[in-house]
Each structure stands twice: as structure tokens, then as C-alpha cells.
C-alpha atoms as a PDB file:
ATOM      1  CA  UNK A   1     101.064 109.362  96.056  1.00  0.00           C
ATOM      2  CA  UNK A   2      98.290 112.033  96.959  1.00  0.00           C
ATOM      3  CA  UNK A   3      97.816 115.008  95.476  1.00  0.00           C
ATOM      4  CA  UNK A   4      99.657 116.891  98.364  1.00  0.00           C
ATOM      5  CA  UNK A   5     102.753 114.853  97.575  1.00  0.00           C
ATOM      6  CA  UNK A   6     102.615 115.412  93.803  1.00  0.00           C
ATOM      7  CA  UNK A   7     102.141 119.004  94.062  1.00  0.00           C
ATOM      8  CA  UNK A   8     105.520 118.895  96.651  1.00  0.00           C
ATOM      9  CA  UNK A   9     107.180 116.887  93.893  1.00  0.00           C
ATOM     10  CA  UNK A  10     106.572 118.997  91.024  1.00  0.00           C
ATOM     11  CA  UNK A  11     107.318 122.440  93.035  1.00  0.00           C
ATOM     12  CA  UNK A  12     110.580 120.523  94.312  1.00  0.00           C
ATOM     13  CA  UNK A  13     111.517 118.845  90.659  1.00  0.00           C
ATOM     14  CA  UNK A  14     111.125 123.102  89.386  1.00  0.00           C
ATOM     15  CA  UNK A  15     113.132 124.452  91.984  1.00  0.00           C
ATOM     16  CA  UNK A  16     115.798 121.753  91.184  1.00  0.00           C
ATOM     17  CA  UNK A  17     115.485 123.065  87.694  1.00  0.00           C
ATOM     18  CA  UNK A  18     115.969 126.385  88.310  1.00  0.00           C
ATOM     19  CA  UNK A  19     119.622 125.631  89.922  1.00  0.00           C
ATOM     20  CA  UNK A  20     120.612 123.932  87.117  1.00  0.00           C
ATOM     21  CA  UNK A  21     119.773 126.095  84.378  1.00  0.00           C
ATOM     22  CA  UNK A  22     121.377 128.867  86.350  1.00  0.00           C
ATOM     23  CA  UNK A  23     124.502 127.152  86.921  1.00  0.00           C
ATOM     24  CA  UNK A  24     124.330 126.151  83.137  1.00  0.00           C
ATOM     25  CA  UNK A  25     123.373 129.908  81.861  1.00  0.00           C
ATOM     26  CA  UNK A  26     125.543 132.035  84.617  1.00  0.00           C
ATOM     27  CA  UNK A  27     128.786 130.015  84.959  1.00  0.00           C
ATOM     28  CA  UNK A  28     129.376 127.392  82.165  1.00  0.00           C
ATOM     29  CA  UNK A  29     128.401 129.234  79.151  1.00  0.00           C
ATOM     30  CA  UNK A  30     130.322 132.447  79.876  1.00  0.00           C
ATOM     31  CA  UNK A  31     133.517 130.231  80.680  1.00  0.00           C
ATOM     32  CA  UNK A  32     132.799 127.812  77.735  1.00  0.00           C
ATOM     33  CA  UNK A  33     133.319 125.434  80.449  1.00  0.00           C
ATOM     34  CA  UNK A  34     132.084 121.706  78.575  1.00  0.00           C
ATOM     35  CA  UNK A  35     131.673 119.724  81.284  1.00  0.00           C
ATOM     36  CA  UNK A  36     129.971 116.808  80.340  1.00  0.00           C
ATOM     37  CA  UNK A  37     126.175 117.111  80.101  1.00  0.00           C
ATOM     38  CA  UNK A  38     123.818 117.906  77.067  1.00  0.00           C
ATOM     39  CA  UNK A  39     123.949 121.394  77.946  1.00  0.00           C
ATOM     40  CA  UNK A  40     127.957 121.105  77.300  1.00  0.00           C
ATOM     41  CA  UNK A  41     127.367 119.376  73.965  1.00  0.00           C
ATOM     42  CA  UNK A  42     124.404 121.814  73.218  1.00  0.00           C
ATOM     43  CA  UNK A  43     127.172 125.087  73.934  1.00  0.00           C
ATOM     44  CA  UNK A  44     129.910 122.781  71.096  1.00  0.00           C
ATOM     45  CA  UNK A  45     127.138 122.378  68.529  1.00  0.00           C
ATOM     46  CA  UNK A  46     125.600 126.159  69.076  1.00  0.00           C
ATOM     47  CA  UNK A  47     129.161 127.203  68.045  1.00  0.00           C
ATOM     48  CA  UNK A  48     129.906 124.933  65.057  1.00  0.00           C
ATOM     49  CA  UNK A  49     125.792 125.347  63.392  1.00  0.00           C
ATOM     50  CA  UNK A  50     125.421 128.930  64.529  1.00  0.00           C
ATOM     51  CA  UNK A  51     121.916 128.147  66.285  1.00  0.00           C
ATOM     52  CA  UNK A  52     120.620 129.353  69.777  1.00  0.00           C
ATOM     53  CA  UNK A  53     122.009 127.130  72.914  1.00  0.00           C
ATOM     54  CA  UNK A  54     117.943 126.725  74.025  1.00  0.00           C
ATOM     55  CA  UNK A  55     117.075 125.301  70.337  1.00  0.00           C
ATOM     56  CA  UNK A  56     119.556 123.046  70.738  1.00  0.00           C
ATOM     57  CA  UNK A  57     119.214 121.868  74.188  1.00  0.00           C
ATOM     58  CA  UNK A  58     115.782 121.539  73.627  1.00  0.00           C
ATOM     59  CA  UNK A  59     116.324 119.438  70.267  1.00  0.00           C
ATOM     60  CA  UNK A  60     118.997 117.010  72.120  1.00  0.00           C
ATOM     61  CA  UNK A  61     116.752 116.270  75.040  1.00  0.00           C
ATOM     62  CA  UNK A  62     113.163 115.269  72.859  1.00  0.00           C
ATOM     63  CA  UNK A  63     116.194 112.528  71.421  1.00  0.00           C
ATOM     64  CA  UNK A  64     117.544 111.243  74.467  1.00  0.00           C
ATOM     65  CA  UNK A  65     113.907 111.557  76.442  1.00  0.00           C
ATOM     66  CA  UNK A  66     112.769 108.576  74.248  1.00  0.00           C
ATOM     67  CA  UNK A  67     115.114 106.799  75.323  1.00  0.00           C
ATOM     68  CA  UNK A  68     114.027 107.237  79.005  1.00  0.00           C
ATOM     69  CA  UNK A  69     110.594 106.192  78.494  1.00  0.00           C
ATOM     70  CA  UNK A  70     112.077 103.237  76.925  1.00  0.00           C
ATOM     71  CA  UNK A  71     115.100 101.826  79.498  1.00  0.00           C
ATOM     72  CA  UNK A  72     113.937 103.407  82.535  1.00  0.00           C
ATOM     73  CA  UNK A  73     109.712 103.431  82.687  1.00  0.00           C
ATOM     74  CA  UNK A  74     107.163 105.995  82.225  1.00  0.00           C
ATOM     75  CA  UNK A  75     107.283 107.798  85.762  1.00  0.00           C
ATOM     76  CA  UNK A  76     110.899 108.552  84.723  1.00  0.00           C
ATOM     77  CA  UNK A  77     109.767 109.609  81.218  1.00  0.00           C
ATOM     78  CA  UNK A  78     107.123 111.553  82.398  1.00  0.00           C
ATOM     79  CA  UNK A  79     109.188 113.262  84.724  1.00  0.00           C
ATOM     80  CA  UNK A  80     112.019 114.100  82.090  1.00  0.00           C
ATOM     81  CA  UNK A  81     109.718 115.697  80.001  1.00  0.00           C
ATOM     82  CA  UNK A  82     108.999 118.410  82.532  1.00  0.00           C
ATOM     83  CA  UNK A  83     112.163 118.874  83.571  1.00  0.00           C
ATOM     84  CA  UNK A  84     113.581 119.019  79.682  1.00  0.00           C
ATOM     85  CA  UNK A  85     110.741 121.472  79.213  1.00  0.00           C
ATOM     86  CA  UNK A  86     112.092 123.615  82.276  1.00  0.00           C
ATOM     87  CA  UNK A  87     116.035 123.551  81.153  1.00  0.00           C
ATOM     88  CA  UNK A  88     115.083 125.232  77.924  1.00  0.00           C
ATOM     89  CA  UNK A  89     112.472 127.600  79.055  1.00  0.00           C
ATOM     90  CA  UNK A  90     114.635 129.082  82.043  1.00  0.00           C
ATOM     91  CA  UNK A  91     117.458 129.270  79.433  1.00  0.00           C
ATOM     92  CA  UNK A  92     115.357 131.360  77.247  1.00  0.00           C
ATOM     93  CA  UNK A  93     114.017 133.429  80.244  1.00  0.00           C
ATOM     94  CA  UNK A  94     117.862 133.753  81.210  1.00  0.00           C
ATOM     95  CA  UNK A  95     118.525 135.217  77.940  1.00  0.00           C
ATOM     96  CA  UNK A  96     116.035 137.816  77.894  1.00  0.00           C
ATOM     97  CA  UNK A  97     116.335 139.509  81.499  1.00  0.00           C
ATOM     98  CA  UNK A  98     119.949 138.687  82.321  1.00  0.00           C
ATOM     99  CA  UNK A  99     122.080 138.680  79.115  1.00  0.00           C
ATOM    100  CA  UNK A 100     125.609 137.485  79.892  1.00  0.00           C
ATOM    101  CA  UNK A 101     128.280 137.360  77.782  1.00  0.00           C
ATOM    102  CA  UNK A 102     131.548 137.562  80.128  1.00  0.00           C
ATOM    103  CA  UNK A 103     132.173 135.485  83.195  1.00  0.00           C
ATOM    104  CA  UNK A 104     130.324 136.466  86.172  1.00  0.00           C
ATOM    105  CA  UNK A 105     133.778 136.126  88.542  1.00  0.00           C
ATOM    106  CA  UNK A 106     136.707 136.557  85.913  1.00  0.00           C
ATOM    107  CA  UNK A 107     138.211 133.136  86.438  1.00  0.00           C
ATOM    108  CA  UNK A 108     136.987 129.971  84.585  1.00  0.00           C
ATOM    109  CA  UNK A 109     138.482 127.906  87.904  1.00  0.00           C
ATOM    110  CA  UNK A 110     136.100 129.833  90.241  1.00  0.00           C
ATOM    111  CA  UNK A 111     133.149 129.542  87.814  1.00  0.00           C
ATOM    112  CA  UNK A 112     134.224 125.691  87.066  1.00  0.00           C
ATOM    113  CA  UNK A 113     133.805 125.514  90.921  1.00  0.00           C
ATOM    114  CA  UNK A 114     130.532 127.023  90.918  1.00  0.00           C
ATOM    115  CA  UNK A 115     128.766 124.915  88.659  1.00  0.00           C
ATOM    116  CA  UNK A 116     129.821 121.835  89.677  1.00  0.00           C
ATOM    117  CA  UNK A 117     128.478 122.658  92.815  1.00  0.00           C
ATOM    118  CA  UNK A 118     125.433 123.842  91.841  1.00  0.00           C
ATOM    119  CA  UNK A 119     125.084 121.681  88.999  1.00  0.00           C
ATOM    120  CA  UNK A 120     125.172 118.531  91.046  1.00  0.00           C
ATOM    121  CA  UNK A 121     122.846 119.651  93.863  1.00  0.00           C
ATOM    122  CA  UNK A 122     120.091 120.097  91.274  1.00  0.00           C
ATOM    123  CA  UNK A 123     121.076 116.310  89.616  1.00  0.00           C
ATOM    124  CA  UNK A 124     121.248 114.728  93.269  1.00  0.00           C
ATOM    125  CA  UNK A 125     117.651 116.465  93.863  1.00  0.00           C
ATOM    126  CA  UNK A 126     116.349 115.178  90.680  1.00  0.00           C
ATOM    127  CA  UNK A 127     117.745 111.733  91.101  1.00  0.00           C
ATOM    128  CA  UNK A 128     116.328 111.309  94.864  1.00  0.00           C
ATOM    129  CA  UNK A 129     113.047 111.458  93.449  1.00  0.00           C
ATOM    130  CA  UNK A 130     113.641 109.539  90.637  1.00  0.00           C
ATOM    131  CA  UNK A 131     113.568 112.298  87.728  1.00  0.00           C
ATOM    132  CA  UNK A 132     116.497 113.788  85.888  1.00  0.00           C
ATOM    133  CA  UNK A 133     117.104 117.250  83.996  1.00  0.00           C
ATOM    134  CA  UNK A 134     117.126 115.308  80.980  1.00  0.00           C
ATOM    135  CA  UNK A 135     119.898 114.814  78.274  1.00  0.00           C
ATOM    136  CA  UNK A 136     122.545 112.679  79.500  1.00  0.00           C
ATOM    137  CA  UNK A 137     121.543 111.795  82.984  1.00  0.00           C
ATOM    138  CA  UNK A 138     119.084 109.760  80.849  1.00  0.00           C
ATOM    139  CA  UNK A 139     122.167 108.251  80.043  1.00  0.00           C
ATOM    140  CA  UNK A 140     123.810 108.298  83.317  1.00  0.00           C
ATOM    141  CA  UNK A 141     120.273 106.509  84.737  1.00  0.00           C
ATOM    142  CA  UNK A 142     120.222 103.884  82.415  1.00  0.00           C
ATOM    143  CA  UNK A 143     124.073 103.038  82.791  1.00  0.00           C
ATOM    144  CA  UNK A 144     123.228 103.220  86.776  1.00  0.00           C
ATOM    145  CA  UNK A 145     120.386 100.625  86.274  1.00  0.00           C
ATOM    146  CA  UNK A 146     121.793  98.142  83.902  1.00  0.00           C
ATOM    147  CA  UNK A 147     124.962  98.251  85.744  1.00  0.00           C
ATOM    148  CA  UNK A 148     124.223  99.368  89.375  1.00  0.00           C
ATOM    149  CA  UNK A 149     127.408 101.630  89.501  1.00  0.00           C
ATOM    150  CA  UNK A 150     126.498 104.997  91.661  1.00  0.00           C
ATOM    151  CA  UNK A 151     124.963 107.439  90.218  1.00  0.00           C
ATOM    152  CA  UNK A 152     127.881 110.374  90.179  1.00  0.00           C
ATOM    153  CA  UNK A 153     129.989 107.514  88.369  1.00  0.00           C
ATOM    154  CA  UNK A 154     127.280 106.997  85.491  1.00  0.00           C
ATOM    155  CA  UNK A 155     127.448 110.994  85.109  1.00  0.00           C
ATOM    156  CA  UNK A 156     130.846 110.405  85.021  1.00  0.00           C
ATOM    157  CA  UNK A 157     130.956 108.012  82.256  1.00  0.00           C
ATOM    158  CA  UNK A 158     127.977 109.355  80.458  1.00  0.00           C
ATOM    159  CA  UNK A 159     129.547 112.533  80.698  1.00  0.00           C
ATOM    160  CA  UNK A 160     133.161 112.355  79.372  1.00  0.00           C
ATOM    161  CA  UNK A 161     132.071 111.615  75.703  1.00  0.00           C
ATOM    162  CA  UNK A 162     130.928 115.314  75.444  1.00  0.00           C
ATOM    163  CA  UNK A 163     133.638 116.424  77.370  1.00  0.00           C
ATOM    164  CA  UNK A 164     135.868 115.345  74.699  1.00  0.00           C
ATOM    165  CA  UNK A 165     133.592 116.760  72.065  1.00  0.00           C
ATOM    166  CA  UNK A 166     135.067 120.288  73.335  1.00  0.00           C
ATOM    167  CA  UNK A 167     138.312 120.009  71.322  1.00  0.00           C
ATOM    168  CA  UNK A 168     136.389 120.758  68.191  1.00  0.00           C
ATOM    169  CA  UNK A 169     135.438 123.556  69.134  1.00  0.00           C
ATOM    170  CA  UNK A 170     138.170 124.632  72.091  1.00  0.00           C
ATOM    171  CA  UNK A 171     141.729 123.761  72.724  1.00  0.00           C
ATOM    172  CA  UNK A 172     143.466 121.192  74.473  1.00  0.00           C
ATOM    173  CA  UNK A 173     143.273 123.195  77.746  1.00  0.00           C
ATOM    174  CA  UNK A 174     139.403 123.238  77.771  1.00  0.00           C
ATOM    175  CA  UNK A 175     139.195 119.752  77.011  1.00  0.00           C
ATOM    176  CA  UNK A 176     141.288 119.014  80.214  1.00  0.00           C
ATOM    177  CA  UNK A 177     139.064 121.182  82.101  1.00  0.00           C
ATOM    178  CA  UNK A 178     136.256 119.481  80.822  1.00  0.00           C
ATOM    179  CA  UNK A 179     137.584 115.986  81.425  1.00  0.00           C
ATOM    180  CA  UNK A 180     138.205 117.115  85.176  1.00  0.00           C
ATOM    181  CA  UNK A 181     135.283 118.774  85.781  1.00  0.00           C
ATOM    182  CA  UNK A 182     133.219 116.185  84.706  1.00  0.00           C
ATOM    183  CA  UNK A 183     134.605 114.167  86.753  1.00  0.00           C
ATOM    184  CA  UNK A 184     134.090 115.731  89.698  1.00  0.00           C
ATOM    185  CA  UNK A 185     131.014 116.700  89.103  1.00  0.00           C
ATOM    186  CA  UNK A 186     130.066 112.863  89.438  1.00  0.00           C
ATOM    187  CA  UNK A 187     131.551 112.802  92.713  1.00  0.00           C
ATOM    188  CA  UNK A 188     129.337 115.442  94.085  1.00  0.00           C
ATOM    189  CA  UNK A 189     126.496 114.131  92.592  1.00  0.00           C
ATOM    190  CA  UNK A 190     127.149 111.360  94.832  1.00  0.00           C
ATOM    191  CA  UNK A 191     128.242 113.338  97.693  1.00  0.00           C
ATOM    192  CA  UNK A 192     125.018 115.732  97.408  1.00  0.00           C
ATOM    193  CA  UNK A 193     122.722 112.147  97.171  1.00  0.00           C
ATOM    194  CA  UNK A 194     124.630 110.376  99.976  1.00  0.00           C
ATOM    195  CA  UNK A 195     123.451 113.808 102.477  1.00  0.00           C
ATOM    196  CA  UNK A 196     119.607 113.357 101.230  1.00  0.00           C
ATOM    197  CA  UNK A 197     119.897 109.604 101.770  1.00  0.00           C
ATOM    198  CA  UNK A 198     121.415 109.661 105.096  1.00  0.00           C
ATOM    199  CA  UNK A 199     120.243 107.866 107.728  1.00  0.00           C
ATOM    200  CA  UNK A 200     121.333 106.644 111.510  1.00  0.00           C
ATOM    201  CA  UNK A 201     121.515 102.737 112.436  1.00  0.00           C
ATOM    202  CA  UNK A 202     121.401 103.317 116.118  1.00  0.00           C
ATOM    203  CA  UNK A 203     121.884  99.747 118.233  1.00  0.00           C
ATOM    204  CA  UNK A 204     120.330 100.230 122.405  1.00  0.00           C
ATOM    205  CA  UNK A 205     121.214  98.061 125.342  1.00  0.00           C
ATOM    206  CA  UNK A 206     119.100  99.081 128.296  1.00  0.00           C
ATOM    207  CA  UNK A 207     117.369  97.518 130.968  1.00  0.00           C
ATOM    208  CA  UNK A 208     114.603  99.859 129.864  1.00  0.00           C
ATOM    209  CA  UNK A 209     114.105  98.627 126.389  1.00  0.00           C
ATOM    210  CA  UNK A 210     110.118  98.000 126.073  1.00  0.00           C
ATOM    211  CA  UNK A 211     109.780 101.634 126.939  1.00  0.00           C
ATOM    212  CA  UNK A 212     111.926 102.875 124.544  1.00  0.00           C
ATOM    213  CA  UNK A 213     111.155 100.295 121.832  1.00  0.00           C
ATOM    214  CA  UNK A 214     107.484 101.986 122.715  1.00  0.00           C
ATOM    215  CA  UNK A 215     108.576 105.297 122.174  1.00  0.00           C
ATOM    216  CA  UNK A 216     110.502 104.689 118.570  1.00  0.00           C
ATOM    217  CA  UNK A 217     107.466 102.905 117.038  1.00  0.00           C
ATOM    218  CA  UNK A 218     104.666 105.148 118.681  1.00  0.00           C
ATOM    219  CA  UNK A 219     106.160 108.364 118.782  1.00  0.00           C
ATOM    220  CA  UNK A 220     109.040 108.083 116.079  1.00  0.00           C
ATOM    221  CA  UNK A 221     106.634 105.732 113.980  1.00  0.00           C
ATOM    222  CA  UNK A 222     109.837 103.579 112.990  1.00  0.00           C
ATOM    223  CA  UNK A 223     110.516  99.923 113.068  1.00  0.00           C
ATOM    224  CA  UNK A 224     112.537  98.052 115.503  1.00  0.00           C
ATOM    225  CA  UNK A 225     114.740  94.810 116.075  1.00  0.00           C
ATOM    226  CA  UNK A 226     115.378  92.974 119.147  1.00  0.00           C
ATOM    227  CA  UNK A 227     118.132  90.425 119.390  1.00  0.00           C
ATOM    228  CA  UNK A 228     118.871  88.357 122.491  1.00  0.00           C
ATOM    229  CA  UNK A 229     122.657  89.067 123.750  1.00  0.00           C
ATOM    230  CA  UNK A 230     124.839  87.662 126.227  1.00  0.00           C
ATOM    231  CA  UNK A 231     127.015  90.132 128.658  1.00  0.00           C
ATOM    232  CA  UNK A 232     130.925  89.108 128.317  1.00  0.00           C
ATOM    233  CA  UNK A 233     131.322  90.147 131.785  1.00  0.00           C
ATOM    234  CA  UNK A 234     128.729  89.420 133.958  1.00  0.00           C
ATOM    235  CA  UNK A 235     127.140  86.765 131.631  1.00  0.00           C
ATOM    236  CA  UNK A 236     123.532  88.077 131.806  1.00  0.00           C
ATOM    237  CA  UNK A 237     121.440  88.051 129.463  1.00  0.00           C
ATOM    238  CA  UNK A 238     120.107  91.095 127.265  1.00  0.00           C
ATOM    239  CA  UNK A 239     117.934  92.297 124.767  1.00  0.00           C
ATOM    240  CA  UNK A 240     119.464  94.359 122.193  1.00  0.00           C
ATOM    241  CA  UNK A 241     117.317  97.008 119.985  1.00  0.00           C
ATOM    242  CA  UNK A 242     118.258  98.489 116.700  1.00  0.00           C
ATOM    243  CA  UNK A 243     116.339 100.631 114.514  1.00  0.00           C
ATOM    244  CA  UNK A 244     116.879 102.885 111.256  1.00  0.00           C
ATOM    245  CA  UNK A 245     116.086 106.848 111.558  1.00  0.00           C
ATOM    246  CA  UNK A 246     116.990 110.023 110.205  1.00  0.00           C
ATOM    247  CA  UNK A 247     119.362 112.276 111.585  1.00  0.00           C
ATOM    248  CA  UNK A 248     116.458 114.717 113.096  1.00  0.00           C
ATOM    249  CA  UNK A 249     114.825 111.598 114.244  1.00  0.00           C
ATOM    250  CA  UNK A 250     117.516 110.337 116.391  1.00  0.00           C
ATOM    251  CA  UNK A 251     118.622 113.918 118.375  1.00  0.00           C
ATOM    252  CA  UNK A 252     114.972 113.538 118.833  1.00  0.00           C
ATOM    253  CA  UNK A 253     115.739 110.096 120.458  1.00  0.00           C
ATOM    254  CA  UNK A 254     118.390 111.437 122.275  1.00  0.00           C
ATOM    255  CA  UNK A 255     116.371 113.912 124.448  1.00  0.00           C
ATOM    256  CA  UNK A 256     113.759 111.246 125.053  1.00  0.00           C
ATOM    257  CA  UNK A 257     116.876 109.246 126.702  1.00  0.00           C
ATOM    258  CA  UNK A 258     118.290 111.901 128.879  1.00  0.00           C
ATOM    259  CA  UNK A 259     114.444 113.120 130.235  1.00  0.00           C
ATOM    260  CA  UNK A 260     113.797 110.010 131.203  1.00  0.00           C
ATOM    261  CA  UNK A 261     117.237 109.604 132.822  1.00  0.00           C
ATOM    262  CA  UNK A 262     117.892 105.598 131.339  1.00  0.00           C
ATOM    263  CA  UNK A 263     120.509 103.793 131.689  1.00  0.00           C
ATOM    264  CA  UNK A 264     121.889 102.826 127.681  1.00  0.00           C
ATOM    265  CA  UNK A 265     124.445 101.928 125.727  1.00  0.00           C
ATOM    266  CA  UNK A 266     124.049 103.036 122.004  1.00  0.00           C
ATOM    267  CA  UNK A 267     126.202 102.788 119.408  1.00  0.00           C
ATOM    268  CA  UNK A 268     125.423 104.799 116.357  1.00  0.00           C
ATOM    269  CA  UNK A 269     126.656 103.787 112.759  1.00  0.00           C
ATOM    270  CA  UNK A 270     125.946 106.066 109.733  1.00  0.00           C
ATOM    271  CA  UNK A 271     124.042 104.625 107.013  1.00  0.00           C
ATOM    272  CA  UNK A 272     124.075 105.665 103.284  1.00  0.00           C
ATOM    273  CA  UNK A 273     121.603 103.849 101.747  1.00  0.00           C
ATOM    274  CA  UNK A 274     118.299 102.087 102.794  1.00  0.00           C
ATOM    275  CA  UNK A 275     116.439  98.941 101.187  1.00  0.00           C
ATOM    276  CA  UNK A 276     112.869  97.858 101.688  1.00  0.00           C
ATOM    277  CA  UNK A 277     109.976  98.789 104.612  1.00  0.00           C
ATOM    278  CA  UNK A 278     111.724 100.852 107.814  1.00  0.00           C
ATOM    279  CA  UNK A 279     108.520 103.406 107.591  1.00  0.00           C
ATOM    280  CA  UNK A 280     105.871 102.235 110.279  1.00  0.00           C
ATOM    281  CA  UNK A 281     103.612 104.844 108.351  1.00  0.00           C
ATOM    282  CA  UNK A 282     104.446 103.586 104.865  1.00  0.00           C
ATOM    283  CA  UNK A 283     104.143 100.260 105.478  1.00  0.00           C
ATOM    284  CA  UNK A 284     100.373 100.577 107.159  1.00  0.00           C
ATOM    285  CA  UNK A 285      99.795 103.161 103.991  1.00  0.00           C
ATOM    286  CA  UNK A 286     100.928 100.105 101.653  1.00  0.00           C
ATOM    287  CA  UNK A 287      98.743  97.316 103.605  1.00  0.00           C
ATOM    288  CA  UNK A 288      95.500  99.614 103.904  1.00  0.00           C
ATOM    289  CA  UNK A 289      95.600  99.941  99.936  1.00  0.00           C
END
């Protein structure tokens, strides 16, 4: 990765920061909403030692960040370290310009709502470039990599341990909250992370095929497949194309078929999750090095 590209990471890994630490500061921490995630555990234990939530957060993370480097590698670690710098430090910066001490919207359902939203759009950034905000999505990584469950269900099951933790501090109402909200914060994750990772598996029978095979791998700069197939009804024979693009990619596709006036048949299957070389680009990139 170039320069450029780090640069576009790191501003990208902050600004993925900066959503959760607001969703942790402005809607779980006025609620005492424990969903399961450091910060949650952080909020139990600021309660029961008396000590700032930032300390703690902080404290929790240089713990579990070790265990990154270890399980997962060191562009992980490296990675976590930022981003466990960031959760503290926006925290802190929370706490000094905007103090809050009530809930923002007067109901711990709408404010349960909000940061699970918010909450799991920074995660499902974070993830998608392979970093985390630290604490227990450590966790949730290393159960996701050893076991190759989603991610949102790791944060699910890393998560519900401090979820429970809430009863020692709450009642049995929070700690259903908690339980439920942590669970659905793992399906968003996985919602959020199925949008970034979506992709179109588009299949072509045309007459015109060469041209527009020309036109995906010059113009598109993606791969494509050809497979011979036989017409049910007239018997003729056919080539088939099929390629893998992004959503923009294929509308772009799309006008390129109805300017040049074709005759196709597409079908058009959605596809959540893509292994190996589909990048023309990346894959010249990769041999040139």
C-alpha cells in the first residue's frame, strides 16, 4: 500500500473512531446502557472503583491489545493501538466540551437504538479494513478467525459476557437490555459489513460478447469468464460471460448496453462476499512487484 492509501486508511480508521466514541459518550453512558463491548464493562467497573470511564477504557484495551498482536498479526495490532488510543482520547475530549449527564432523547429504547446503529457502522468500518476499536472486538476477531463464524456473531458472543456483568452494578431490567442489545448490535455489524462488501455477479448472453467482454476488462478493468452454452430451443451454440463488479460498476455497464443498443440477456445475482483476484488493476499491481 502507497502512501496515498495509508494516509486514506488512517483518516478513514479516525473518522470510524469518532462514531464510536460518540455513540459510546452521547447515548450509552447517559442510559447506562451495557451493551456488550469494553466500553460497557469500562461504564460497570467506573461505577464499582470510582475511577474515570477514559482511565478505564484505556487500561482494558493496553490488556486485550496484546492479545491482538498475538492471535491476529501485527497489521491488526498496529492498527488497534491507534484506534484504542482514539476511543480514550475522544472520550476525554467528550468530557471536557460536551459534559452529559442525562440522556440526550429521554428514553433509554431510543438511545439503545441509536448506538447500536452507530456503534456498528464504526465496527463494520473498522473490520473492512481489517482494524478494530479495540477491547473486545479483539475478542470478537480472534473468535471470527479461529472459528470463521461472521463477524456480528463473534461481537455477539464476545459481547454477552459483559453484558451480564451489568447486574452488578444495574438491575435485572438493564441486564435484559444489555443481553438484547448486544445482540443486535452483532447483527448490524454484519448488516453494515455485508453493504461495504457488496458486489454484483452479473452472467451476459449476447451475440455481441467480445465487445462487451472488451469493454468490462478495458474500461471497467475487471475480470471475465466465458463458458460455452447450448440454446434449449434453437440448439445453437453460445458463449456465456460472467464477471464480478460493484454496484456503481455495473449501472455503469448498463448504460454501455443500452448506447450501444445490444441484444443481451443478463441475469444479475447479488454477492456478499468475494475470495481471491477479480481486480484487473490489483492483480497487474501484484505481478509488477
Amino acid at each position: 500500500m502507497g502512501k496515498q492509501g495509508i494516509v486514506k486508511e488512517g483518516l478513514l480508521i479516525t473518522f470510524a473512531m469518532l462514531i464510536v466514541s460518540a455513540g459510546v459518550y452521547f447515548f450509552m453512558v447517559p442510559s447506562k446502557i451495557v451493551v456488550g463491548s469494553v466500553s460497557g464493562l469500562a461504564m460497570v467497573l467506573a461505577e464499582l472503583l470510582h475511577m474515570q470511564m477514559s482511565t478505564i477504557t484505556f487500561i482494558l484495551n493496553v490488556v486485550l491489545l496484546l492479545a491482538g498482536f498475538i492471535f491476529i498479526g501485527k497489521e491488526f495490532g498496529a492498527k488497534t493501538i491507534y484506534t484504542s488510543f482514539l476511543l480514550p482520547v475522544f472520550l476525554w475530549i467528550f468530557e471536557q466540551i460536551v459534559p452529559v449527564t442525562e440522556s440526550l432523547t429521554g428514553n433509554s429504547v431510543y438511545d439503545l437504538a441509536a448506538y447500536i446503529l452507530i456503534i456498528a457502522l464504526g465496527q463494520a468500518i473498522l473490520f473492512n479494513v481489517n482494524a478494530s476499536s479495540g477491547g473486545l472486538d479483539v475478542v470478537a476477531k480472534i473468535i471470527s478467525k479461529y472459528t470463521h463464524a461472521e463477524i456480528g456473531k463473534a461481537v455477539t458472543i464476545s459481547g454477552l459476557v459483559t453484558a451480564v456483568t451489568s447486574i452488578f452494578v444495574y438491575d435485572v431490567g438493564t441486564l435484559i437490555v444489555s443481553i438484547l442489545g448486544t445482540y443486535a448490535n452483532g447483527i448490524a455489524v454484519d448488516y453494515f459489513i455485508d453493504g461495504f462488501n457488496k458486489r454484483k455477479k452479473v452472467c451476459i448472453l449476447s451475440d455481441e460478447y467480445e465487445k462487451i467482454q472488451e469493454y468490462i476488462m478495458k474500461e471497467l478493468k475487471r475480470g471475465v469468464t466465458l463458458y460455452s452454452a447450448r440454446g434449449g430451443y434453437d440448439g445453437q451454440e453460445k458463449t456465456e460471460l460472467v464477471t464480478i463488479m460493484t454496484p456503481n460498476e455495473y449501472k455503469q455497464l448498463l448504460n454501455y448496453l443500452h448506447k450501444s443498443e445490444f441484444q443481451a440477456f443478463m441475469t444479475i445475482y447479488n454477492v456478499s462476499q468475494v475470495i481471491g483476484k477479480w481486480n484487473i488493476n490489483v492483480d497487474k499491481k501484484k505481478k509488477a512487484e
